[in-house]
Protein backbone atom coordinates (compact mmCIF):
# COMPACT_ATOMS: atom_id res chain seq x y z
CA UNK A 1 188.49 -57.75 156.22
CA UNK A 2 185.72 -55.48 157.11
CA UNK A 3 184.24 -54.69 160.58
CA UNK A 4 181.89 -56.62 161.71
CA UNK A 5 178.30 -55.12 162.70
CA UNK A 6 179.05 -54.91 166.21
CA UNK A 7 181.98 -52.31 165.76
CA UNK A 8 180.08 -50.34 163.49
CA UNK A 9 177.38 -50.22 165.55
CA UNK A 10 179.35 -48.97 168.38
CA UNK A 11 181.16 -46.52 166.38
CA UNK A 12 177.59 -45.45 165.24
CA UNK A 13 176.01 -44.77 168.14
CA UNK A 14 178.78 -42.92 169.40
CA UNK A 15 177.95 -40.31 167.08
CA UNK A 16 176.29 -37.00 167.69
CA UNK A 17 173.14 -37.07 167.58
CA UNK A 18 172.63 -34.48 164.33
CA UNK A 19 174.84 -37.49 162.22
CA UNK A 20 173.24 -40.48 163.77
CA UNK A 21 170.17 -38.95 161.82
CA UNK A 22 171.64 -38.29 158.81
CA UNK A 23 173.31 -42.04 158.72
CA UNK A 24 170.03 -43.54 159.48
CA UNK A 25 168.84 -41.34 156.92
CA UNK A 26 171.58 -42.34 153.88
CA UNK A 27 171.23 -46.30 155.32
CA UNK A 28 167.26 -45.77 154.90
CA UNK A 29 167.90 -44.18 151.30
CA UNK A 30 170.29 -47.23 150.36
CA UNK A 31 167.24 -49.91 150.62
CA UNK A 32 163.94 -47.96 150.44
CA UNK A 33 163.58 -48.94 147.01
CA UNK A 34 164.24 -53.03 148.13
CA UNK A 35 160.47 -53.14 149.57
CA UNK A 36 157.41 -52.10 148.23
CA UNK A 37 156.64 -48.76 148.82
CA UNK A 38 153.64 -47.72 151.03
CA UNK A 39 152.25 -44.57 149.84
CA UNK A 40 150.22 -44.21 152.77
CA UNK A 41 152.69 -45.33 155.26
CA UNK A 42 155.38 -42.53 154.12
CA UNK A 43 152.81 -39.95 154.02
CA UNK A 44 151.81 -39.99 157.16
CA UNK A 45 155.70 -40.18 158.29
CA UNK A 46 155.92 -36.94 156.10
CA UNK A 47 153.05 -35.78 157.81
CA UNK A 48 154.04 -36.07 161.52
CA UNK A 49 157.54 -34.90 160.59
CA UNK A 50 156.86 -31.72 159.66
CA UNK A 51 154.46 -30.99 162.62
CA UNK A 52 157.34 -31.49 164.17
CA UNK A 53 159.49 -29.67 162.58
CA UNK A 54 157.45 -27.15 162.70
CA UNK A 55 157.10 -26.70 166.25
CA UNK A 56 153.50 -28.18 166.40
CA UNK A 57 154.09 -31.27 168.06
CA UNK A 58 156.85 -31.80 170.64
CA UNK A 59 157.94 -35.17 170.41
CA UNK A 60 158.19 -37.70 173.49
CA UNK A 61 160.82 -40.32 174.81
CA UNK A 62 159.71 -43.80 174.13
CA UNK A 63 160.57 -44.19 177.66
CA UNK A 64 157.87 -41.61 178.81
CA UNK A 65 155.09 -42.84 176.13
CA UNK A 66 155.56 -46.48 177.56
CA UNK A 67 154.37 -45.45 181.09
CA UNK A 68 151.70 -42.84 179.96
CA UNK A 69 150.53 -46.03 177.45
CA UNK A 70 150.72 -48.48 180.86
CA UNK A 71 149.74 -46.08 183.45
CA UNK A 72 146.27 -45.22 180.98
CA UNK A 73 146.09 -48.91 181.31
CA UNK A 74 145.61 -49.75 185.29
């Protein structure tokens, strides 16, 4: 019997951070091809991902871009 998606999960997310990234990165690579690619879409992903990898951008928390987004809003 195999786990069921709750244990993996857990198991997952216990990981370091460095392989939680590179198992999103093999699950995304398993089914990429199963929806019609957006060109666009993934260039601009390539795009922001090497300004940050780069240094040019500093990403934020969600967290912290959720109250900048709500605080810009009152």
């Amino acid at each position: 019997m195999s786990p069921s998606l709750d244990v993996i999960t857990a198991q997952a997310l216990a990981l370091p951070p460095e392989q939680r990234i590179e198992l999103a990165q093999r699950i995304w690579s398993s089914v990429e091809n199963q929806y019609g690619e957006d060109d666009e879409l993934f260039a601009e992903i390539a795009r922001r991902d090497a300004e940050i990898e780069s240094g040019a951008t500093k990403p934020m928390p969600f967290s912290q871009a959720m109250r900048e987004i709500r605080d810009s809003l009152q």
